[in-house]
Protein backbone atom coordinates (compact mmCIF):
# COMPACT_ATOMS: atom_id res chain seq x y z
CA UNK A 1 35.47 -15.54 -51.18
CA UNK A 2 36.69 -16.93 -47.96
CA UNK A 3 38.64 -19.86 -50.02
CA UNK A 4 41.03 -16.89 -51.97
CA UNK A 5 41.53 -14.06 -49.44
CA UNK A 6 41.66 -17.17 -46.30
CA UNK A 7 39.20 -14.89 -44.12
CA UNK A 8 36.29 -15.95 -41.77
CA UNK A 9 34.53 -12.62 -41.52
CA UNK A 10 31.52 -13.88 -43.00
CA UNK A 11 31.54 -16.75 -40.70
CA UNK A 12 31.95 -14.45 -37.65
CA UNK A 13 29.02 -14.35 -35.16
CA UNK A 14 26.84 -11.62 -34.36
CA UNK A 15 28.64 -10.38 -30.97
CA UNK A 16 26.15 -7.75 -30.45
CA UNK A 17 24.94 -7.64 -26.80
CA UNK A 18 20.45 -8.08 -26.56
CA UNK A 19 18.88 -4.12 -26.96
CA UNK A 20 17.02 -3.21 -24.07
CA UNK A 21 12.93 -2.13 -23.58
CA UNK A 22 12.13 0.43 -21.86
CA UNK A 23 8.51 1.24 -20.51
CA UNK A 24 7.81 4.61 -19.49
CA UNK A 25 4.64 4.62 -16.83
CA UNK A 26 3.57 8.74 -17.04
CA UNK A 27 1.12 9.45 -14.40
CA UNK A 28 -1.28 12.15 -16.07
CA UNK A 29 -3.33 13.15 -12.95
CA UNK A 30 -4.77 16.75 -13.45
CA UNK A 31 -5.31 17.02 -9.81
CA UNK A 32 -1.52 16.29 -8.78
CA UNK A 33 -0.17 18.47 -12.29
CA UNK A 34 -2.07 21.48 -11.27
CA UNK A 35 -0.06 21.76 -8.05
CA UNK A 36 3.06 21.77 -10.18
CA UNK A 37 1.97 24.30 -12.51
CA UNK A 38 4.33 26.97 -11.17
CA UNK A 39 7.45 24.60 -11.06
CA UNK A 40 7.06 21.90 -14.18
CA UNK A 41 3.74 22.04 -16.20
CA UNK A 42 2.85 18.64 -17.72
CA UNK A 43 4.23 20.16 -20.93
CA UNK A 44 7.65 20.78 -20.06
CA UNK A 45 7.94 17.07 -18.49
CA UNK A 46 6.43 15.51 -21.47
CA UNK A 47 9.07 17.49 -23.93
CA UNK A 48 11.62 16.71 -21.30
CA UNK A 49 10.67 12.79 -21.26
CA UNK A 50 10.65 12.50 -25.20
CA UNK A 51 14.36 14.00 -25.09
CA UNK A 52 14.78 11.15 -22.55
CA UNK A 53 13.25 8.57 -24.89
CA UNK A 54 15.59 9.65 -27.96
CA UNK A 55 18.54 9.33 -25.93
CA UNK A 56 17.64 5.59 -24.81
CA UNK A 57 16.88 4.80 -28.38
CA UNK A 58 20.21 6.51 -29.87
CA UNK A 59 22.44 4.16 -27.58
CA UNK A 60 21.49 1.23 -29.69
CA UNK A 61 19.19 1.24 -33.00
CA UNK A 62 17.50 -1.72 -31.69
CA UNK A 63 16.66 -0.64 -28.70
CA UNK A 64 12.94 -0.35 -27.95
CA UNK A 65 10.40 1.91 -26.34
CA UNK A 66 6.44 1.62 -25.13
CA UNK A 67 5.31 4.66 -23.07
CA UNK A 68 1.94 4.26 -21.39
CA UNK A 69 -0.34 6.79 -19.11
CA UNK A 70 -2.11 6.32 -15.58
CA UNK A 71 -4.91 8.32 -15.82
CA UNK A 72 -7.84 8.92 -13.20
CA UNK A 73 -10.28 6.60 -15.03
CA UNK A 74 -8.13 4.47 -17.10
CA UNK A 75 -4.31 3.29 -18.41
CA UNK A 76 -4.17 3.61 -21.80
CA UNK A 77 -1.50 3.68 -24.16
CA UNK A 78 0.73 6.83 -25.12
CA UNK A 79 3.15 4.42 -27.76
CA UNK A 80 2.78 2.32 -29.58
CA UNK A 81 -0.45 3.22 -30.32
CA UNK A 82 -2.57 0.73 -32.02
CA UNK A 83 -4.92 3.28 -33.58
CA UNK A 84 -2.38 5.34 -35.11
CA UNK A 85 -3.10 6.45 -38.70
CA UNK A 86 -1.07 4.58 -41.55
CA UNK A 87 -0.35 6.96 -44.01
CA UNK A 88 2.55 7.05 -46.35
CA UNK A 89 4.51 9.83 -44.60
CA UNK A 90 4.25 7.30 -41.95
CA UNK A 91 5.47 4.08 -43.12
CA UNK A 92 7.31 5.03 -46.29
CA UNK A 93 9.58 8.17 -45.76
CA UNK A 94 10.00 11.04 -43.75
CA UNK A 95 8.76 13.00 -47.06
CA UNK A 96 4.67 13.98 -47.17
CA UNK A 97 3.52 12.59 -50.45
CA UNK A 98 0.14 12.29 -51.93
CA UNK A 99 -0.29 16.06 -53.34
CA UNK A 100 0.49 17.26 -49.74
CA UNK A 101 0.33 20.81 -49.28
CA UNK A 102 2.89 21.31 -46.31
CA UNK A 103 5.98 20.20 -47.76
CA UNK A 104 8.07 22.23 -46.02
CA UNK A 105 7.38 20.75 -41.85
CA UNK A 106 10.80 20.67 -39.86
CA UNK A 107 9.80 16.85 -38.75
CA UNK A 108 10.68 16.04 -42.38
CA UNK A 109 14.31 16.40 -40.89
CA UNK A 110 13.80 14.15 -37.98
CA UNK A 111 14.92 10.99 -37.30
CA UNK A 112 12.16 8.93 -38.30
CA UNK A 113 12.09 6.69 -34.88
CA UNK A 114 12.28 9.71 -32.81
CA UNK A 115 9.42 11.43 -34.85
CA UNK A 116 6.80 8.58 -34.75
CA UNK A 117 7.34 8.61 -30.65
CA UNK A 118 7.17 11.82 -30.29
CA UNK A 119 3.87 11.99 -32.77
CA UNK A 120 2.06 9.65 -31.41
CA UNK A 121 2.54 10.58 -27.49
CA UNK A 122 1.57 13.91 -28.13
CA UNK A 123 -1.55 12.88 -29.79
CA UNK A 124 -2.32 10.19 -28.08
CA UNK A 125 -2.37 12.29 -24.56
CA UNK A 126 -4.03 15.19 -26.43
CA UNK A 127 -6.83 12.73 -27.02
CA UNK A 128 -6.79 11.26 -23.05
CA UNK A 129 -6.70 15.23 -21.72
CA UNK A 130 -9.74 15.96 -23.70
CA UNK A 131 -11.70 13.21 -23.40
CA UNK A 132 -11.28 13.77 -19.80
CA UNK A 133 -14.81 15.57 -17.70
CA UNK A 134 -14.91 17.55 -14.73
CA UNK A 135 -17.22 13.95 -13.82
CA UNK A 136 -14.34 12.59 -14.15
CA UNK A 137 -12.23 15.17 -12.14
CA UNK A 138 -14.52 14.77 -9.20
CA UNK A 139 -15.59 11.48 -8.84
CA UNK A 140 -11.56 9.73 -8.76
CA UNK A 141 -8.72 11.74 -7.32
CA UNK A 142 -6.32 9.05 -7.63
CA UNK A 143 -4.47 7.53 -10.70
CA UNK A 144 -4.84 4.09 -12.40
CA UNK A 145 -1.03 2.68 -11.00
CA UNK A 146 -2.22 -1.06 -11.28
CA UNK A 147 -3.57 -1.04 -14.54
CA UNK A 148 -0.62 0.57 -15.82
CA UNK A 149 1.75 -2.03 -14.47
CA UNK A 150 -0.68 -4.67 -15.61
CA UNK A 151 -0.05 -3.19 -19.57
CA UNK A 152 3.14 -2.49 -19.17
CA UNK A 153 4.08 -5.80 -17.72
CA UNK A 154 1.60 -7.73 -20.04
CA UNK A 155 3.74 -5.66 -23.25
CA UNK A 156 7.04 -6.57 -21.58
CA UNK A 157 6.21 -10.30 -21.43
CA UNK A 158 5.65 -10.16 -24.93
CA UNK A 159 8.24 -8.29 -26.68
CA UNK A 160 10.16 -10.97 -24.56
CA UNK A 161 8.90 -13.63 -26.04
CA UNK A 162 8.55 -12.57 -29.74
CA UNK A 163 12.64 -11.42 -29.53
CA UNK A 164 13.68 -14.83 -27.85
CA UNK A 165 12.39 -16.68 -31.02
CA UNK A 166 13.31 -14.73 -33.29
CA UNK A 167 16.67 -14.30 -31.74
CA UNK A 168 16.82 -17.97 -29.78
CA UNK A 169 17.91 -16.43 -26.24
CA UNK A 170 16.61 -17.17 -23.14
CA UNK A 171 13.18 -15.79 -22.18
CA UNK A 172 11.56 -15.63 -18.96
CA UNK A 173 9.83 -18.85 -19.13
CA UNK A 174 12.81 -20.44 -18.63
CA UNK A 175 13.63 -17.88 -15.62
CA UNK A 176 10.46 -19.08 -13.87
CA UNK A 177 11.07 -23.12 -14.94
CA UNK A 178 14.12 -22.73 -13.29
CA UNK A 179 13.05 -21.46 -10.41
CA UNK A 180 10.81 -23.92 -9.67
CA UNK A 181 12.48 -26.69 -10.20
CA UNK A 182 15.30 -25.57 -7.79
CA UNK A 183 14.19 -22.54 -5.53
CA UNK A 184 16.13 -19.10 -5.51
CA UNK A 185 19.38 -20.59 -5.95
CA UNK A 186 18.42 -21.96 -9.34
CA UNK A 187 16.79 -18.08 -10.14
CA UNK A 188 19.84 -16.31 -8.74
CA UNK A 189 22.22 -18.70 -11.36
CA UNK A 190 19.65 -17.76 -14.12
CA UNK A 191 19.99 -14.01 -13.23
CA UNK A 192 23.78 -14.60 -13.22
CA UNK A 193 24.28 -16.37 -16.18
CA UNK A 194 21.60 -15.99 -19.04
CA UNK A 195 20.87 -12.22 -18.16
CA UNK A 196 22.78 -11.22 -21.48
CA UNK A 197 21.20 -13.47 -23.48
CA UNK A 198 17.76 -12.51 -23.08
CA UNK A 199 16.04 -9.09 -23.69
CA UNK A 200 16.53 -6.16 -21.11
CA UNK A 201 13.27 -4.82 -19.80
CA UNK A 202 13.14 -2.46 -16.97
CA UNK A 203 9.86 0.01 -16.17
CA UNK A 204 10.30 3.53 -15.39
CA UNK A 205 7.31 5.30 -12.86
CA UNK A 206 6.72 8.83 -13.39
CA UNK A 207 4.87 9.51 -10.54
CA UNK A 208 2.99 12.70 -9.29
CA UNK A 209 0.43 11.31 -6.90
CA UNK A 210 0.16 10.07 -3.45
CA UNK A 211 0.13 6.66 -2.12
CA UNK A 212 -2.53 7.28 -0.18
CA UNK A 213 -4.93 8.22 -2.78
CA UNK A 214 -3.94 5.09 -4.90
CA UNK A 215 -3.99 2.60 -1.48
CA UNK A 216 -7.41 0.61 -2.89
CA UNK A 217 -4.94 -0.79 -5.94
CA UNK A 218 -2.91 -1.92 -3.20
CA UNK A 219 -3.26 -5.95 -3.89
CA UNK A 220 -2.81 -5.57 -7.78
CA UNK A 221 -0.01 -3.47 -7.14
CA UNK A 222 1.79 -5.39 -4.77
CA UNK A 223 0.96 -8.06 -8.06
CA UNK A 224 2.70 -6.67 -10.18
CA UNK A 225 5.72 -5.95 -7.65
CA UNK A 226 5.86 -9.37 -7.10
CA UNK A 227 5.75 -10.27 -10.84
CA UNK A 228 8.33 -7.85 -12.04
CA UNK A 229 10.57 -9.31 -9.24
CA UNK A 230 10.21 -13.09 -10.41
CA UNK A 231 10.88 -11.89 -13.92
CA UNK A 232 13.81 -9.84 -13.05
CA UNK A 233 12.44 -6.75 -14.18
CA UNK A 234 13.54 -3.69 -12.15
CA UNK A 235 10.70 -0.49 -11.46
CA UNK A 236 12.59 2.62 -11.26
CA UNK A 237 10.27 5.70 -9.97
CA UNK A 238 11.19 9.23 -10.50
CA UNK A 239 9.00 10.76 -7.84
CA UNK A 240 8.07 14.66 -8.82
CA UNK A 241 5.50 14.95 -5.74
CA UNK A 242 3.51 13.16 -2.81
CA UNK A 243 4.75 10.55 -0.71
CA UNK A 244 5.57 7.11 -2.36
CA UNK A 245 4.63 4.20 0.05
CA UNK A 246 4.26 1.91 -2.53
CA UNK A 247 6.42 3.25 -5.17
CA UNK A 248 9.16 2.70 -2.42
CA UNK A 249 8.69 -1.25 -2.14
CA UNK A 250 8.57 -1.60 -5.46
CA UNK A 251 12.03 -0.12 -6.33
CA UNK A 252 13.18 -2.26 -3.02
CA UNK A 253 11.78 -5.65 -3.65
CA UNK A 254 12.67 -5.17 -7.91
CA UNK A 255 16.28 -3.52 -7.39
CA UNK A 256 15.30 -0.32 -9.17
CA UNK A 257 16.65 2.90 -8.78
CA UNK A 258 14.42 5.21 -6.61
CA UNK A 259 14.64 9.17 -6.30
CA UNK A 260 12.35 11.98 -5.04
CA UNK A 261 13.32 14.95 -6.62
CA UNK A 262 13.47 17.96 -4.73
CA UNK A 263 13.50 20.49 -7.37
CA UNK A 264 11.29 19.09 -10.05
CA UNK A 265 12.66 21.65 -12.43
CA UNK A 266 15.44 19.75 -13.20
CA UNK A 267 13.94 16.07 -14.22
CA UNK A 268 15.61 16.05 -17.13
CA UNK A 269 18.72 15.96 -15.75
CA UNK A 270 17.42 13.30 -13.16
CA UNK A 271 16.71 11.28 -16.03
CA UNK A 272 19.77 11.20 -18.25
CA UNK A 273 22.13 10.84 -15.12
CA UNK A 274 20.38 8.26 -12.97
CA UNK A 275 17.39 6.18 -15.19
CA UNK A 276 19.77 5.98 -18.37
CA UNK A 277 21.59 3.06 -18.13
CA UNK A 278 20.21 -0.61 -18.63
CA UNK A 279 21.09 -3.33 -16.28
CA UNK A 280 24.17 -4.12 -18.24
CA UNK A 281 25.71 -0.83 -17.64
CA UNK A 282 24.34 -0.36 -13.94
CA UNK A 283 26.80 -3.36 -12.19
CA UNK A 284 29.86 -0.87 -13.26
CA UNK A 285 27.87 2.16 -11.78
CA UNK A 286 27.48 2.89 -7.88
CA UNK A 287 23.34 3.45 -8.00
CA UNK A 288 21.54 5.77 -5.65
CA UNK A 289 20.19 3.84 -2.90
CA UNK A 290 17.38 4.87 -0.36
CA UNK A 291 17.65 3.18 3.47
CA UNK A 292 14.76 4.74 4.40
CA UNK A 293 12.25 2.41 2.90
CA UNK A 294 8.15 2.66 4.38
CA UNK A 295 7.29 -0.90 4.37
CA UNK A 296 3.93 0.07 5.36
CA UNK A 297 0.35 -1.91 3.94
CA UNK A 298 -2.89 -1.02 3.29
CA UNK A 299 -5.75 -2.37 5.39
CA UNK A 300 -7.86 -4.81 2.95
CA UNK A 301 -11.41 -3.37 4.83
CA UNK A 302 -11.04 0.74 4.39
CA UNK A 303 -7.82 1.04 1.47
CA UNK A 304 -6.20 2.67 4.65
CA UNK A 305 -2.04 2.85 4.87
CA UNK A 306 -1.41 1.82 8.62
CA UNK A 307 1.66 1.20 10.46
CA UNK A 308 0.04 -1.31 12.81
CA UNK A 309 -3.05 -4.00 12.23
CA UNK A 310 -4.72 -7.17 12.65
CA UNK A 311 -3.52 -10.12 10.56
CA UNK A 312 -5.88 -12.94 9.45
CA UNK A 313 -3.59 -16.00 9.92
CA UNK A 314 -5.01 -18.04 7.21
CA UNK A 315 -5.00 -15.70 4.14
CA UNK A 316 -2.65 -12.85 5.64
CA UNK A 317 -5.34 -10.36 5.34
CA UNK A 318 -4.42 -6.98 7.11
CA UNK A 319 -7.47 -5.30 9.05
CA UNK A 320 -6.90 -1.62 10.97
CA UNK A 321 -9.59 -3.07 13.12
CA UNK A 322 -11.66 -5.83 14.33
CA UNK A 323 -13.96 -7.04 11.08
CA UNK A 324 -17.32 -7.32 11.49
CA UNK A 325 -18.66 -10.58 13.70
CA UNK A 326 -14.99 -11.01 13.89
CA UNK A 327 -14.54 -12.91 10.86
CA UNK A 328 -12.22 -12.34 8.06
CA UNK A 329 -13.58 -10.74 5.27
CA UNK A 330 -11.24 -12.28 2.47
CA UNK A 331 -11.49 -16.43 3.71
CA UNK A 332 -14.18 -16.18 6.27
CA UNK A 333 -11.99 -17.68 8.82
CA UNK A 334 -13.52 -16.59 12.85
CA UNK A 335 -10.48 -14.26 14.36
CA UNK A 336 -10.24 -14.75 17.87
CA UNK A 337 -10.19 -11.30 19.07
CA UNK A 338 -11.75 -9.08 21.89
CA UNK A 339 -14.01 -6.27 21.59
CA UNK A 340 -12.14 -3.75 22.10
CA UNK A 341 -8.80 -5.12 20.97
CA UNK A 342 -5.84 -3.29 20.28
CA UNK A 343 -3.11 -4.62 17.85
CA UNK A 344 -0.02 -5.76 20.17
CA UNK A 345 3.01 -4.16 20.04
CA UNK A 346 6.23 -5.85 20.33
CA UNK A 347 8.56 -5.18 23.09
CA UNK A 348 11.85 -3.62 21.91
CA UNK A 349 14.98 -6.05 22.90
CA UNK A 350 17.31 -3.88 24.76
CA UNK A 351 20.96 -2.97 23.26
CA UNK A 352 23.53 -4.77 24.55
CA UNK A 353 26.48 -3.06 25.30
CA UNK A 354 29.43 -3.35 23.10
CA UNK A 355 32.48 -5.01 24.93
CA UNK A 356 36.21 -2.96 24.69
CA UNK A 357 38.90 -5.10 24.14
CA UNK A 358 36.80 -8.10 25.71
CA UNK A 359 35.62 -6.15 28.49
CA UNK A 360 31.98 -4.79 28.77
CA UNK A 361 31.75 -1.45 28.71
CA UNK A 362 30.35 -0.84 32.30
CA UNK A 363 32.71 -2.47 34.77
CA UNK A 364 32.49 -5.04 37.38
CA UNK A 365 32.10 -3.71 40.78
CA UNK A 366 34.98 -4.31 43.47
CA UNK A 367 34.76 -4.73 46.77
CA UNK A 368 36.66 -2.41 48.55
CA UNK A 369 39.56 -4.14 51.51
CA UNK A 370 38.58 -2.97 55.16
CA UNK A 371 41.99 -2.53 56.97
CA UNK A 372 42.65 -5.12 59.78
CA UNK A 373 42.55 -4.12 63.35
C-alpha cells in the first residue's frame, strides 16, 4: 500500500506520551471519620474519590489506577483486588448473562473501567468496615500509614517494570544505576531527560488522622519517603483533619503537592483542581506550595514527636531523653551524657544590619569641634 499511494503512515511511530499510575492511599480510621460525620461522612468522600478516579482514567485510556486503605489493624487493598469474583458480567461484557434475573441494573450502562473500580472499592471496604471489632476500635487508635506506602510503593515498582518491557522505556532501575554511578547530578539528568519515557507514578494520601497517633511508624515511614524520593515518585496528601508532621516531609522531600483543607466539604473540588494533573502537565502549572514545613522527628525510645533531643552520633538515633545506662538503644554505642542533661540549644546569630547605599544603617558617631579660645 505504501508503494501506490507513496505514504508512510503505517511506518509512523507511536508518538503517544507513557499513561500515568495513580495510587490512591484512603485512610479508613473510624475514630478520625466519626469526628467528620457532620461535615463529610466516609460515604460522601468515597463517592467523591471514585468521581476523582474516573476523571484520571478518562484523560488517557491507558492510564492506570490501584487504590489501597490504611486501616487501624492492617493495609489492605481497595483495587485491584485479587479476590474479586470472575464472572462473565465481569470479564466478558457489561451485559449479565447466565439466566440472570436482573437484567435491567443501570451499571449495565457504565463504562466498563469505571464500573469494575467503583465495584470492587465499594466491596472491598464493605468487607474491611465489617470485619472490623470494637477490639479492634480500642486497642489501635492510629492508622496503618507505613504499610500502606510499603503496598503501594511495592505495586508501583512493579507496574514499572512490567510496562518498561513491554514498552522498552526506561524504568527505575536505571534511575537508581545512574545514580550511583555518578551522584545527584547523574539522577537530576535522568529526571531531566528519560522522565517521558518511563511510566508516571505519583501516590495520593488521603489522610484523616494525626501524626501523633501514627509517630511509632515513624522509621518505615520516613522509608518509604526516602524511597519514593530516589524513584522520583511524588506523595501528594490531601489532609481532611489532624495535624500532618509527617505527611508534611513527605510532600517536601518527594515534590508533591500538599493541602489541608479547611472546609472538607468541598474535597472534590480539591481534587480535580489541584491532585489532577500528572507530572507532565504540573511543570506548565504554578503548584500550591506550603513554607511552613514541621521538620520535626519522633524519638526512637517513646514514638514521641519532639522539637528538641539527644542524637546518638553513630546510628543518628533521636532520644527525648537520656537512655537507660546511657547507652544507645539502636547500636549500643555509650553516650557521654550527664544525669540530668538537657539537650543544648543553639545560640541564635544576630541580624546584621542591612547597609543603604553602602552605608550601615546606624551611623558612625562624630566627634563634635570644641571652639578655640
Amino acid at each position: 500500500m505504501n508503494s501506490v499511494d507513496a505514504s508512510e503512515h503505517y511506518e509512523l511511530g507511536a508518538t503517544d506520551l507513557p499513561p500515568s499510575l495513580l495510587t490512591i492511599v484512603i485512610d479508613t480510621n473510624p475514630h478520625a471519620w466519626a469526628l467528620l460525620e457532620d461535615s463529610l461522612p466516609l460515604s460522601k468522600a468515597i463517592a467523591n474519590i471514585l468521581v476523582f478516579i474516573n476523571a484520571h482514567l478518562a484523560c488517557n485510556y491507558a492510564n492506570e489506577v490501584a487504590v489501597v486503605a490504611s486501616h487501624t489493624q492492617k493495609a489492605a487493598w481497595l483495587y485491584p483486588s485479587h479476590n474479586a469474583p470472575r464472572n462473565r458480567s465481569d470479564h466478558e461484557g457489561d451485559v449479565v448473562m447466565n439466566g440472570a434475573t436482573d437484567t435491567t441494573t443501570p451499571e449495565t450502562n457504565k463504562y466498563r473501567p469505571f464500573r469494575l473500580v467503583e465495584e470492587q472499592v465499594t466491596r472491598n471496604l464493605k468487607e474491611i468496615m465489617d470485619s472490623t471489632t470494637a477490639d479492634d476500635l480500642r486497642g489501635n487508635m492510629s492508622t496503618m500509614l507505613a504499610g500502606a506506602l510499603t503496598l503501594a510503593l511495592s505495586h508501583t515498582n512493579r507496574r514499572t517494570l512490567a510496562w518498561a518491557e513491554e514498552h522498552g522505556g526506561a524504568n527505575t532501575e536505571d534511575a537508581a544505576a545512574e545514580g550511583n554511578g555518578n551522584g545527584s547530578t547523574a539522577t537530576n539528568r535522568y529526571s531531566a531527560s528519560n522522565e517521558d519515557e518511563r511510566l508516571q507514578s505519583r501516590i495520593l494520601v488521603v489522610s484523616v488522622s494525626g501524626s501523633i497517633d501514627a509517630a511509632h511508624q515513624y522509621i518505615p515511614v520516613m522509608n518509604s519517603i526516602f524511597a519514593c524520593q530516589r524513584l522520583s515518585i511524588p506523595i501528594d496528601v490531601c489532609k481532611l483533619s489532624g495535624d500532618a508532621v509527617f505527611l508534611q516531609q513527605a510532600s517536601d522531600a518527594t515534590k508533591g503537592v500538599y493541602m489541608a483543607l479547611a472546609e472538607p466539604r468541598g474535597l472534590l473540588q480539591y481534587l480535580m483542581m489541584a491532585f489532577l494533573p500528572d507530572q507532565r502537565s504540573r511543570r506548565h502549572l504554578v503548584l500550591p506550595t506550603r513554607v511552613d514545613v514541621d521538620f520535626r522527628a519522633a524519638c526512637f525510645c517513646h514514638r514521641r514527636v519532639v522539637d528538641v533531643g539527644f542524637v546518638c552520633s553513630i546510628c543518628l538515633s533521636i532520644f527525648c531523653e537520656p537512655p537507660p545506662g546511657s547507652d544507645c538503644m539502636t547500636c549500643g554505642t555509650h553516650l557521654d551524657i550527664g544525669d540530668n542533661a538537657k539537650p543544648a540549644l543553639l545560640p541564635r546569630r544576630k541580624k546584621k544590619k542591612k547597609r543603604v547605599n553602602g552605608a550601615s544603617g546606624t551611623g558612625t558617631p562624630m566627634s563634635t569641634p570644641t571652639p578655640g579660645p
